[in-house]
PDB file of N, CA and C in Angstrom:
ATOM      1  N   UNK A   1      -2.000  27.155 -53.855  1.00  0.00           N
ATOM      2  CA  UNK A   1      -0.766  26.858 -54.557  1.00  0.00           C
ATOM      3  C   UNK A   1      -0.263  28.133 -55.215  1.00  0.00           C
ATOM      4  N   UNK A   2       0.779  28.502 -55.294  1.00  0.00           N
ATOM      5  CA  UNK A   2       1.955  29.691 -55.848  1.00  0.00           C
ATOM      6  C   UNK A   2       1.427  29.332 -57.329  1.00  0.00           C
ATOM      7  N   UNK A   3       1.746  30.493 -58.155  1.00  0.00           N
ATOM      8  CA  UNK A   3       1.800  30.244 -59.236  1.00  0.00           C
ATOM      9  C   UNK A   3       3.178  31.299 -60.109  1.00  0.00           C
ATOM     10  N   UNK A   4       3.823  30.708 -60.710  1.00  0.00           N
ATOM     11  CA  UNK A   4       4.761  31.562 -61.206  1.00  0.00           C
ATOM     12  C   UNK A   4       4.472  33.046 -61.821  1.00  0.00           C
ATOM     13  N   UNK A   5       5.339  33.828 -61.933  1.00  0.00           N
ATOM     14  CA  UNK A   5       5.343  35.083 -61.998  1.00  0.00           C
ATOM     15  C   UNK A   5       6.154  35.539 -63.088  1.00  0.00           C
ATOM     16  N   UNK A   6       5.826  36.320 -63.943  1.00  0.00           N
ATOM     17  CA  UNK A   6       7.181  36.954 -64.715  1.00  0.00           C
ATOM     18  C   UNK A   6       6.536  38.205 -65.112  1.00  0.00           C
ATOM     19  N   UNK A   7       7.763  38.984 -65.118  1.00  0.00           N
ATOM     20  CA  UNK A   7       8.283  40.410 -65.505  1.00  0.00           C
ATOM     21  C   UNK A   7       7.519  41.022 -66.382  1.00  0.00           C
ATOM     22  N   UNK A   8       6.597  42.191 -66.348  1.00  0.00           N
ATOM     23  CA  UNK A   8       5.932  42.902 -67.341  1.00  0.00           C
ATOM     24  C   UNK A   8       7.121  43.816 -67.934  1.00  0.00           C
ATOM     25  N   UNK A   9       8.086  43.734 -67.646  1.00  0.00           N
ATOM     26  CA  UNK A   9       8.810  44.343 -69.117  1.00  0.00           C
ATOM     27  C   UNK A   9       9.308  43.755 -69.896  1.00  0.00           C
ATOM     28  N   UNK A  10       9.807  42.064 -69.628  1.00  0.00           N
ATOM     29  CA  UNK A  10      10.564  41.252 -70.622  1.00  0.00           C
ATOM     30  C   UNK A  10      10.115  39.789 -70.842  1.00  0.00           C
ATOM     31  N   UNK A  11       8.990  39.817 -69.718  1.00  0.00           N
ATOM     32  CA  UNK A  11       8.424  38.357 -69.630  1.00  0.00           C
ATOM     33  C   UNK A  11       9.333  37.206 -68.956  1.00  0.00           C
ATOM     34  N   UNK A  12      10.191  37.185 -68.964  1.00  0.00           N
ATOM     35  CA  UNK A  12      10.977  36.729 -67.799  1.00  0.00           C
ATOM     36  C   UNK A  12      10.547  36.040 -66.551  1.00  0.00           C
ATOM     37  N   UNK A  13      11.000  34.836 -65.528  1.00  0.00           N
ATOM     38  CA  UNK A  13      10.131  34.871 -64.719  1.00  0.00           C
ATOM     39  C   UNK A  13      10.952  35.719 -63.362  1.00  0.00           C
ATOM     40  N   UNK A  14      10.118  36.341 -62.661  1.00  0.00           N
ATOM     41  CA  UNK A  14      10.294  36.762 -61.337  1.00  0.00           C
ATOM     42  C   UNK A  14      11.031  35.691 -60.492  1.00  0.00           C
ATOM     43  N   UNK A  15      11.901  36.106 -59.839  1.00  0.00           N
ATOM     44  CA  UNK A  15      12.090  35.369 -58.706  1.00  0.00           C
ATOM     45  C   UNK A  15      12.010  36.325 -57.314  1.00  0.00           C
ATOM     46  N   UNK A  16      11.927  35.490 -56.252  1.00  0.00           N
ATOM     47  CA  UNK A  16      11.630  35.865 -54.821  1.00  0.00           C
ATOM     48  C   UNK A  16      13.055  36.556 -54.638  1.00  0.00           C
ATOM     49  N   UNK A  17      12.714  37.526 -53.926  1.00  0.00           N
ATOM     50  CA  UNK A  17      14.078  38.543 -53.331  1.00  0.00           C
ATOM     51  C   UNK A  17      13.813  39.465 -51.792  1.00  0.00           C
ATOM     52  N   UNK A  18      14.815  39.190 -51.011  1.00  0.00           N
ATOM     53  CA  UNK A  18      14.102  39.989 -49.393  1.00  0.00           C
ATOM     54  C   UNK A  18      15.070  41.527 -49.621  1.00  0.00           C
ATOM     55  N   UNK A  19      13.936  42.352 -49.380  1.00  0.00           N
ATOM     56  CA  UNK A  19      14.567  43.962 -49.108  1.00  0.00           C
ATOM     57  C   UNK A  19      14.621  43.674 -47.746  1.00  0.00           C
ATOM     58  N   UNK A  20      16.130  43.561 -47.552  1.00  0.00           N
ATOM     59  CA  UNK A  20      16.361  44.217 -46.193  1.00  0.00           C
ATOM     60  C   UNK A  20      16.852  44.989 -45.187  1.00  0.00           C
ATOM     61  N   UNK A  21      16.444  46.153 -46.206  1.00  0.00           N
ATOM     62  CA  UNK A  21      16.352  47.376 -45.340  1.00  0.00           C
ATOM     63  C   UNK A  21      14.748  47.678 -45.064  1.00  0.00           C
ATOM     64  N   UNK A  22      13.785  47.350 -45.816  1.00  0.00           N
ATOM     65  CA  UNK A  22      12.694  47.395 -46.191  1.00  0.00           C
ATOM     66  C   UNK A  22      11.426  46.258 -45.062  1.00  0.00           C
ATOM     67  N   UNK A  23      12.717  45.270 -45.047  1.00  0.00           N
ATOM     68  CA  UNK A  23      12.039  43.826 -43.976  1.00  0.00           C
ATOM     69  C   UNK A  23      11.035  43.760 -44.881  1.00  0.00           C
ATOM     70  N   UNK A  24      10.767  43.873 -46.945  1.00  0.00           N
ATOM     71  CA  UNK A  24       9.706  42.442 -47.220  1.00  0.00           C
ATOM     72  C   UNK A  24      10.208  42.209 -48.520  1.00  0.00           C
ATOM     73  N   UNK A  25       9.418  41.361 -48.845  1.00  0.00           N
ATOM     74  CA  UNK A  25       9.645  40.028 -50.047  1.00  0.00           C
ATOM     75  C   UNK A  25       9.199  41.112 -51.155  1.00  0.00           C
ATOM     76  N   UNK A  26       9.903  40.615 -52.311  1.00  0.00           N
ATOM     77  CA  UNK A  26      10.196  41.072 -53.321  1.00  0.00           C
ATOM     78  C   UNK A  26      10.144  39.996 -54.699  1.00  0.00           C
ATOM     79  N   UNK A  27       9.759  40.507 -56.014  1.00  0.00           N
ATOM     80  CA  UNK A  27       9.838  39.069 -56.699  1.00  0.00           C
ATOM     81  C   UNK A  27      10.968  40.055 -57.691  1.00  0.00           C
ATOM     82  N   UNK A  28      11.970  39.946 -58.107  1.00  0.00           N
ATOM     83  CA  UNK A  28      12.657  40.569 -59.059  1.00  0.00           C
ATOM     84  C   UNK A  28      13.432  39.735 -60.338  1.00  0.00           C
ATOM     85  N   UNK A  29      12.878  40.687 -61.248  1.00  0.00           N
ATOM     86  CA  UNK A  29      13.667  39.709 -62.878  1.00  0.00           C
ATOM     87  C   UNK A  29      14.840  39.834 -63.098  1.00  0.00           C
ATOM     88  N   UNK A  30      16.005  38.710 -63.140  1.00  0.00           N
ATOM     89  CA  UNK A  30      17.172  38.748 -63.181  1.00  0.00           C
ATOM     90  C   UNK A  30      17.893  39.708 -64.779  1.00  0.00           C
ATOM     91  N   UNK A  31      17.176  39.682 -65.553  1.00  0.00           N
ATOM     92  CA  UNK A  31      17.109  39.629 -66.972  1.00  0.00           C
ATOM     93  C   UNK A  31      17.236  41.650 -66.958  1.00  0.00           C
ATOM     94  N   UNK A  32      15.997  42.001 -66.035  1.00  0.00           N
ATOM     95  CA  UNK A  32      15.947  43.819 -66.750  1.00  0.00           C
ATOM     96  C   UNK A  32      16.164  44.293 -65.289  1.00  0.00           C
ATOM     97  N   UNK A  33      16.380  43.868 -64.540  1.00  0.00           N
ATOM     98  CA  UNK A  33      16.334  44.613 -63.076  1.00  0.00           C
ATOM     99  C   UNK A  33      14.940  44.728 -62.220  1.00  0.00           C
ATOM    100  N   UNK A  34      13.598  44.817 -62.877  1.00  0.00           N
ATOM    101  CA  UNK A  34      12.606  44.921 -62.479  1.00  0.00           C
ATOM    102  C   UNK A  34      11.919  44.171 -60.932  1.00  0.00           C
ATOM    103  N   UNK A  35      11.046  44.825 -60.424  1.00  0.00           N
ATOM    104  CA  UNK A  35      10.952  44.072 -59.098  1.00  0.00           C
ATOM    105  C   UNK A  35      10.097  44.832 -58.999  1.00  0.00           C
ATOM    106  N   UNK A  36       8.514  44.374 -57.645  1.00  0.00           N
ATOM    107  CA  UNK A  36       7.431  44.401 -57.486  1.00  0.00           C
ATOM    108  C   UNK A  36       7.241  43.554 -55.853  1.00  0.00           C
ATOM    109  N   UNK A  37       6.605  44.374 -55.474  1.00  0.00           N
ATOM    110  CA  UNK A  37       6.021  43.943 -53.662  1.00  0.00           C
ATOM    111  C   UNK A  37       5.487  42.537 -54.115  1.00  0.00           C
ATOM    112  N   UNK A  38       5.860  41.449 -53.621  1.00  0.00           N
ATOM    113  CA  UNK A  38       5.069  40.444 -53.171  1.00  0.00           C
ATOM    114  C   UNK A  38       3.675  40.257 -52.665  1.00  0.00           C
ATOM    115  N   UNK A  39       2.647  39.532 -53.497  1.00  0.00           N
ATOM    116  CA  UNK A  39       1.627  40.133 -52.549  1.00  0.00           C
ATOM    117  C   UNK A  39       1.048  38.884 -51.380  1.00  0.00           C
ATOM    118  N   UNK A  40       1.850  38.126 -51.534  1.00  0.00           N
ATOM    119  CA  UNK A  40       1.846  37.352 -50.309  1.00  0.00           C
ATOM    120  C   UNK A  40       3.140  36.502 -50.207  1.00  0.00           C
ATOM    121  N   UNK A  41       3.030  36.277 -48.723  1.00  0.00           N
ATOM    122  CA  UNK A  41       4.622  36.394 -48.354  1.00  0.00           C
ATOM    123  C   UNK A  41       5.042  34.409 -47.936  1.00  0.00           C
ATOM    124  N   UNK A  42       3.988  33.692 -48.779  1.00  0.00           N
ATOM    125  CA  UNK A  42       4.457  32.174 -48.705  1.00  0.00           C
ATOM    126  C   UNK A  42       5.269  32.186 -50.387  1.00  0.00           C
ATOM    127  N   UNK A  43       6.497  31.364 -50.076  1.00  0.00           N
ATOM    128  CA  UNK A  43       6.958  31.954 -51.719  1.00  0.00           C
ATOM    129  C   UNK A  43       6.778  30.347 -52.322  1.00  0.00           C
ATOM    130  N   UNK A  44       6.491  29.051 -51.242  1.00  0.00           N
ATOM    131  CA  UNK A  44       6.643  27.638 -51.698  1.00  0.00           C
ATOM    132  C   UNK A  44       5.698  26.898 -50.681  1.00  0.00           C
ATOM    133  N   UNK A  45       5.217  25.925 -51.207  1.00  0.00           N
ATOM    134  CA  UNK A  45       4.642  25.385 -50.060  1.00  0.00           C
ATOM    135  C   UNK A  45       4.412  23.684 -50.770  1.00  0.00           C
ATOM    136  N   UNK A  46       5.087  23.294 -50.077  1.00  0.00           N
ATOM    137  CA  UNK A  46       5.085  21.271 -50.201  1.00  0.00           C
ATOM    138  C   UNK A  46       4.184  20.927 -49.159  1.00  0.00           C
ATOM    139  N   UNK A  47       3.153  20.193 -49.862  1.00  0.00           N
ATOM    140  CA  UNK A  47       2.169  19.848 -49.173  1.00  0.00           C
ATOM    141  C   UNK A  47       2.139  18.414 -49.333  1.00  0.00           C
ATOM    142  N   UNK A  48       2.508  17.351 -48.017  1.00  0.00           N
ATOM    143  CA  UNK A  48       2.913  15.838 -48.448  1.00  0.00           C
ATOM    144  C   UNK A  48       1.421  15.144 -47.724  1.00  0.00           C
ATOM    145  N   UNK A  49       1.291  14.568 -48.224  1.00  0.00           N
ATOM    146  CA  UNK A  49       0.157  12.901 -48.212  1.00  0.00           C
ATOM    147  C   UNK A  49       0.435  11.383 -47.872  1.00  0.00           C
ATOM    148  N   UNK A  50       0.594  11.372 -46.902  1.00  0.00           N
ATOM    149  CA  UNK A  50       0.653   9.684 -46.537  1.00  0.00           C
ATOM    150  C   UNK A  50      -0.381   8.682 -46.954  1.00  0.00           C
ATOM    151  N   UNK A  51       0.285   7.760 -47.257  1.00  0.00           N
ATOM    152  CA  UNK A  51      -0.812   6.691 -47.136  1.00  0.00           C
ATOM    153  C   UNK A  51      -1.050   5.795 -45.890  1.00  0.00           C
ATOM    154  N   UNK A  52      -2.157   5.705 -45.880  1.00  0.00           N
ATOM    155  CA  UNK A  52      -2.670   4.737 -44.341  1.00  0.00           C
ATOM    156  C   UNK A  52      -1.447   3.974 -43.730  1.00  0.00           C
ATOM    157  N   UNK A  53      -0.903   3.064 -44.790  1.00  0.00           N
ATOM    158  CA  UNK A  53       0.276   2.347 -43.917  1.00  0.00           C
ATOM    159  C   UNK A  53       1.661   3.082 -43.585  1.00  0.00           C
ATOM    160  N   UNK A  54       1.615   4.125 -44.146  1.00  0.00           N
ATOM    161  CA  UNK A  54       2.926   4.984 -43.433  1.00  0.00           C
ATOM    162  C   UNK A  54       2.471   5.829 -42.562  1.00  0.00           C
ATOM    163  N   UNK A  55       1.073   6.180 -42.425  1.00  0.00           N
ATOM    164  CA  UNK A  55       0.539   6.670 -41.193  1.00  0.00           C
ATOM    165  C   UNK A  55       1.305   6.363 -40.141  1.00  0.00           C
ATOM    166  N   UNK A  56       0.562   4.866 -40.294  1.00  0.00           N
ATOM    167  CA  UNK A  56       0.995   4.017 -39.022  1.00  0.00           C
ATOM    168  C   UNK A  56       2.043   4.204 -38.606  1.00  0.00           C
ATOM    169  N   UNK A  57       3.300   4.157 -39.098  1.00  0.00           N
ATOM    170  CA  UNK A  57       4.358   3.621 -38.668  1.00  0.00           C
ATOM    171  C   UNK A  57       5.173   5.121 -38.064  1.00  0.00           C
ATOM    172  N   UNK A  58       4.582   6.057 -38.585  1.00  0.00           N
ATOM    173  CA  UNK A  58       5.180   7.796 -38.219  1.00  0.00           C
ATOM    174  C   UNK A  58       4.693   7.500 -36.562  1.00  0.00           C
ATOM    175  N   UNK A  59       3.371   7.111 -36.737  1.00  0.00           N
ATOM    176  CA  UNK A  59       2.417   7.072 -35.188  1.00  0.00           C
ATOM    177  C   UNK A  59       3.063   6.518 -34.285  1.00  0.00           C
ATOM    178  N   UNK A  60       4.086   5.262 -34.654  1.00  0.00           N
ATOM    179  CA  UNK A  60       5.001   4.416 -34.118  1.00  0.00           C
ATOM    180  C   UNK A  60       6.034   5.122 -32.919  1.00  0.00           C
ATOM    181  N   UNK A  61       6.559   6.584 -33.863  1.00  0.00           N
ATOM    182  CA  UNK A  61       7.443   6.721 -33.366  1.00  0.00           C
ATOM    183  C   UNK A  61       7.224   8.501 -32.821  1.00  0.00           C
ATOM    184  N   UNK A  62       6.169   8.586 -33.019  1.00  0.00           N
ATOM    185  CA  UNK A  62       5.510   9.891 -32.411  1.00  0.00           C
ATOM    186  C   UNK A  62       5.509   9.796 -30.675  1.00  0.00           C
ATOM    187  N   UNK A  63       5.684   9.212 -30.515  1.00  0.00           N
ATOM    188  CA  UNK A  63       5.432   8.704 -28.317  1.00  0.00           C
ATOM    189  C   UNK A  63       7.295   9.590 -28.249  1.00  0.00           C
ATOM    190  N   UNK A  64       8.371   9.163 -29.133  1.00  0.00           N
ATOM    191  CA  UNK A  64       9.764   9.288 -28.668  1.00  0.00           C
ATOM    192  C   UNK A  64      10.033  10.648 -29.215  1.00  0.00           C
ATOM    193  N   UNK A  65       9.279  11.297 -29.639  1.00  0.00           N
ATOM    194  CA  UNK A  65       9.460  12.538 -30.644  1.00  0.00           C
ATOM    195  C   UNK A  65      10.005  13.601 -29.473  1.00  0.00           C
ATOM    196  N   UNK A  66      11.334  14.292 -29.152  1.00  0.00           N
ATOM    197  CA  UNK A  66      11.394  15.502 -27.783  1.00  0.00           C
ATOM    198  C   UNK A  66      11.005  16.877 -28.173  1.00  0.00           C
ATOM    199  N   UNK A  67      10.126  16.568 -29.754  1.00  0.00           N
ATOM    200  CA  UNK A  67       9.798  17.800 -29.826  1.00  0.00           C
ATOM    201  C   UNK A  67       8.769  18.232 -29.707  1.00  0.00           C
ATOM    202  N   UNK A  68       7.775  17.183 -29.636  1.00  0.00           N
ATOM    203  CA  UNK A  68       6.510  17.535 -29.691  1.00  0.00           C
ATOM    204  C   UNK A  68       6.056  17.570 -27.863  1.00  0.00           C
ATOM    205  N   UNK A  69       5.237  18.621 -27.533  1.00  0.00           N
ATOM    206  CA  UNK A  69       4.056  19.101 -26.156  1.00  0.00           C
ATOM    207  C   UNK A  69       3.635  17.723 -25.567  1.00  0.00           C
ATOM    208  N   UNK A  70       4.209  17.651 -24.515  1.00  0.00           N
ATOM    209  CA  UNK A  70       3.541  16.402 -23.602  1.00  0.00           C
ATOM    210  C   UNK A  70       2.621  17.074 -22.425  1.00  0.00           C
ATOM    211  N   UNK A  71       2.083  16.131 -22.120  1.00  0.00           N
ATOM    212  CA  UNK A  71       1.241  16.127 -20.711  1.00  0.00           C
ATOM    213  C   UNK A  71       1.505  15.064 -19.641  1.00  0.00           C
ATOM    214  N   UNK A  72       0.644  15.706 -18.410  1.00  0.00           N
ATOM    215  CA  UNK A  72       1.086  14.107 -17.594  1.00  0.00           C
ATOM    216  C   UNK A  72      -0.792  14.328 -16.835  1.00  0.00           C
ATOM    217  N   UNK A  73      -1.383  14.543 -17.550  1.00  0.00           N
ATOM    218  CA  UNK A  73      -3.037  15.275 -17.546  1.00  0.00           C
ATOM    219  C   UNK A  73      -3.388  13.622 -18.152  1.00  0.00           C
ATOM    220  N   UNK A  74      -3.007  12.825 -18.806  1.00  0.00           N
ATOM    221  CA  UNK A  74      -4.059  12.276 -19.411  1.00  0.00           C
ATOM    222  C   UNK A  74      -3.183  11.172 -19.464  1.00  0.00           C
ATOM    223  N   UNK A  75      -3.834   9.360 -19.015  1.00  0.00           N
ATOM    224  CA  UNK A  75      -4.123   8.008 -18.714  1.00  0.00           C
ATOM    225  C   UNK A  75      -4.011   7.352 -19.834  1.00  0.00           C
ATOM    226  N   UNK A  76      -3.451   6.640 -20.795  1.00  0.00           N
ATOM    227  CA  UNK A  76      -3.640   5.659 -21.587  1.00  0.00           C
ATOM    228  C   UNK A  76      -4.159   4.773 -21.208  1.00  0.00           C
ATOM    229  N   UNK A  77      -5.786   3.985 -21.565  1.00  0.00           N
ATOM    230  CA  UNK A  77      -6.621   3.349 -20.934  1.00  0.00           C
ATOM    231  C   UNK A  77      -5.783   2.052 -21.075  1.00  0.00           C
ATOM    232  N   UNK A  78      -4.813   1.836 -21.701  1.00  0.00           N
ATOM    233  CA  UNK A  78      -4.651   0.275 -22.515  1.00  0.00           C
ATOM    234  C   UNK A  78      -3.276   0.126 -21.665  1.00  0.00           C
ATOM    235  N   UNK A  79      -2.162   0.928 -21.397  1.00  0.00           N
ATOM    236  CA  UNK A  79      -1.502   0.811 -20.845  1.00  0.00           C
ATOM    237  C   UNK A  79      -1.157   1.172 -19.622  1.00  0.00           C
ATOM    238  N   UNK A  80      -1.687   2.225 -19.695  1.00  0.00           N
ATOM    239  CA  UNK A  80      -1.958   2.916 -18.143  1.00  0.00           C
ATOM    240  C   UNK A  80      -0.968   4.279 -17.796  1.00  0.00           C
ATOM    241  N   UNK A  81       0.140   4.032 -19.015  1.00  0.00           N
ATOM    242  CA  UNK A  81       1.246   5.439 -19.309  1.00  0.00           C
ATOM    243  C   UNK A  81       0.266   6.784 -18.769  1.00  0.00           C
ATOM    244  N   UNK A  82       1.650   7.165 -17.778  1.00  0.00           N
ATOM    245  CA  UNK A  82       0.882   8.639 -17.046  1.00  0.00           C
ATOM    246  C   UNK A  82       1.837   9.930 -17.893  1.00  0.00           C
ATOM    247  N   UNK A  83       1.976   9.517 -19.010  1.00  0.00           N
ATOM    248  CA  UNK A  83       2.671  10.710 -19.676  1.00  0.00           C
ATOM    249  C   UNK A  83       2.412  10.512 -21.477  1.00  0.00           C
ATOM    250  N   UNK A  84       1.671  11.242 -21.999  1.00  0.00           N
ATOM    251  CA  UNK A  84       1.548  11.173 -23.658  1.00  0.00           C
ATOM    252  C   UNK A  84       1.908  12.550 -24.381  1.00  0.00           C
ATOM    253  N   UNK A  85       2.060  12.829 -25.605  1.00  0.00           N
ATOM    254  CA  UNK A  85       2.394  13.555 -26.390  1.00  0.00           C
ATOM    255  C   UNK A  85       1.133  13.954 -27.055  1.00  0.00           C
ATOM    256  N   UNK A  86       0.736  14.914 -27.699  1.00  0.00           N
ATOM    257  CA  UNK A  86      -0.133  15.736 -27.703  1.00  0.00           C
ATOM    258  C   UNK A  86      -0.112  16.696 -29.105  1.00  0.00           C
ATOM    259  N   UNK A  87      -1.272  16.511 -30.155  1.00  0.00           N
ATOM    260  CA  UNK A  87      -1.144  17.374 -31.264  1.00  0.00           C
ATOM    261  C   UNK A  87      -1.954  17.233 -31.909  1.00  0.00           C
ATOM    262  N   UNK A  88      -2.266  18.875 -33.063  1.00  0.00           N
ATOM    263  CA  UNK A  88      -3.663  19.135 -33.471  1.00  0.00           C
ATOM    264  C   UNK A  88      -4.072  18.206 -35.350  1.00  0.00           C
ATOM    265  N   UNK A  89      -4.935  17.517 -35.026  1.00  0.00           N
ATOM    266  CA  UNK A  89      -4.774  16.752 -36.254  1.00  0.00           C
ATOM    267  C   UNK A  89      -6.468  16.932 -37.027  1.00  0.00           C
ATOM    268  N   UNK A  90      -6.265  17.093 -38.029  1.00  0.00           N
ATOM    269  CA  UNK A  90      -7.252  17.718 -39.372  1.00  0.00           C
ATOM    270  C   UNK A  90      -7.376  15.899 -39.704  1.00  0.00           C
ATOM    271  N   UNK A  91      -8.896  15.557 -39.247  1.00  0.00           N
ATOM    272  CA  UNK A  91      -9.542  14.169 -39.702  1.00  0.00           C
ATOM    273  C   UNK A  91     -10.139  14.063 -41.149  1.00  0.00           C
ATOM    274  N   UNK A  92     -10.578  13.494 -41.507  1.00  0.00           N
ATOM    275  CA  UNK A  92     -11.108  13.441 -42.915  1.00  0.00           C
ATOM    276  C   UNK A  92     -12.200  14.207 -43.113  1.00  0.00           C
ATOM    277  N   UNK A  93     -12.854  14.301 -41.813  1.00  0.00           N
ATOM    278  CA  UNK A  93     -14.383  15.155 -42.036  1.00  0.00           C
ATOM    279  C   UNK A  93     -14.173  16.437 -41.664  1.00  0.00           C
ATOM    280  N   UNK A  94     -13.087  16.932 -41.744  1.00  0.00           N
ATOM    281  CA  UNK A  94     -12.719  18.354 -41.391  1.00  0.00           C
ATOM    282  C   UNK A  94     -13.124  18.811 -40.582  1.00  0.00           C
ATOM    283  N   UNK A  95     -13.280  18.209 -39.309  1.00  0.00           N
ATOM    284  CA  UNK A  95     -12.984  18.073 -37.634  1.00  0.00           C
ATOM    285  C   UNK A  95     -11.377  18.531 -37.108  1.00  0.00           C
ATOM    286  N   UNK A  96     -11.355  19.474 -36.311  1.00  0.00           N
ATOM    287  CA  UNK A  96      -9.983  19.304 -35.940  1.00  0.00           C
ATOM    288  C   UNK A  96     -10.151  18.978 -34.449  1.00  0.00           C
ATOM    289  N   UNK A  97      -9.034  17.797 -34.161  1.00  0.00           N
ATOM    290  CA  UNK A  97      -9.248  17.073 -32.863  1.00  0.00           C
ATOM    291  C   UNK A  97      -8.046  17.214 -32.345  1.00  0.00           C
ATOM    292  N   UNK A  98      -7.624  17.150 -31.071  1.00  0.00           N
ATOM    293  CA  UNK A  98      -5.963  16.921 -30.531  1.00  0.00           C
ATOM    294  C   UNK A  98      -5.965  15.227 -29.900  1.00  0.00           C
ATOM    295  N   UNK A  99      -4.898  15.007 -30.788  1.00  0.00           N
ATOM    296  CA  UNK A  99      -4.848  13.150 -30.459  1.00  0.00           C
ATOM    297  C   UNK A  99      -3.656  13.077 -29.500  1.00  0.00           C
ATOM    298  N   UNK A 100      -3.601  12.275 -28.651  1.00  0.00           N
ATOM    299  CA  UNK A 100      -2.545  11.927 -27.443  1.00  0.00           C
ATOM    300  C   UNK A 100      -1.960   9.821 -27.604  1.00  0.00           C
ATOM    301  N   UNK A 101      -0.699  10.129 -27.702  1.00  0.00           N
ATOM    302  CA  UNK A 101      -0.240   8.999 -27.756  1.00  0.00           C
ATOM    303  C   UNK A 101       0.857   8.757 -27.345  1.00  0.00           C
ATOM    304  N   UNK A 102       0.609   7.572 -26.469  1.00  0.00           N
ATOM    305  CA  UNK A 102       1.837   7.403 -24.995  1.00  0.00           C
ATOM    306  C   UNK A 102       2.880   6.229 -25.586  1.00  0.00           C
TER     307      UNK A 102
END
């Protein structure tokens, strides 16, 4: 998780700024002018949590998704669909598996 930043000359907080002539991130205080290299270049990160029953229902509509990597490699035993969708999913036991659903 980010943690906020402010200005060693006025205490102020930093905000994110791109040099671009430079091509990198920058945190600069609106307040004195001051600014400092970023030292890593995620400036936010929303990290969301489903619960079991909205699992489900995303799973619902994951088969119609045109964005996600299909195959035509792999049989749905239950239906017999010769075409599923395909993606890398982090299980509870911190296994990473690729699940397919037609």
């Amino acid at each position: 998780m980010s943690t906020m930043k402010f200005c060693r000359e006025c205490n102020n907080i930093l905000y994110p700024k791109e040099d671009k002539d430079q091509k990198i991130l920058l945190y600069a205080c609106r307040n004195c002018d001051h600014q400092e290299v970023a030292d890593n270049n995620c400036v936010y990160r929303n990290e969301i949590h489903h619960a079991v029953g909205e699992r489900t229902q995303i799973l619902q509509d994951v088969a119609a998704d045109p964005t996600l990597p299909r195959t035509k490699a792999v049989r749905c035993s239950e239906c017999k669909h010769g075409e599923a969708v395909f993606f890398q999913v982090n299980n509870q036991s911190s296994i990473c598996c690729i699940e397919f659903y037609c």
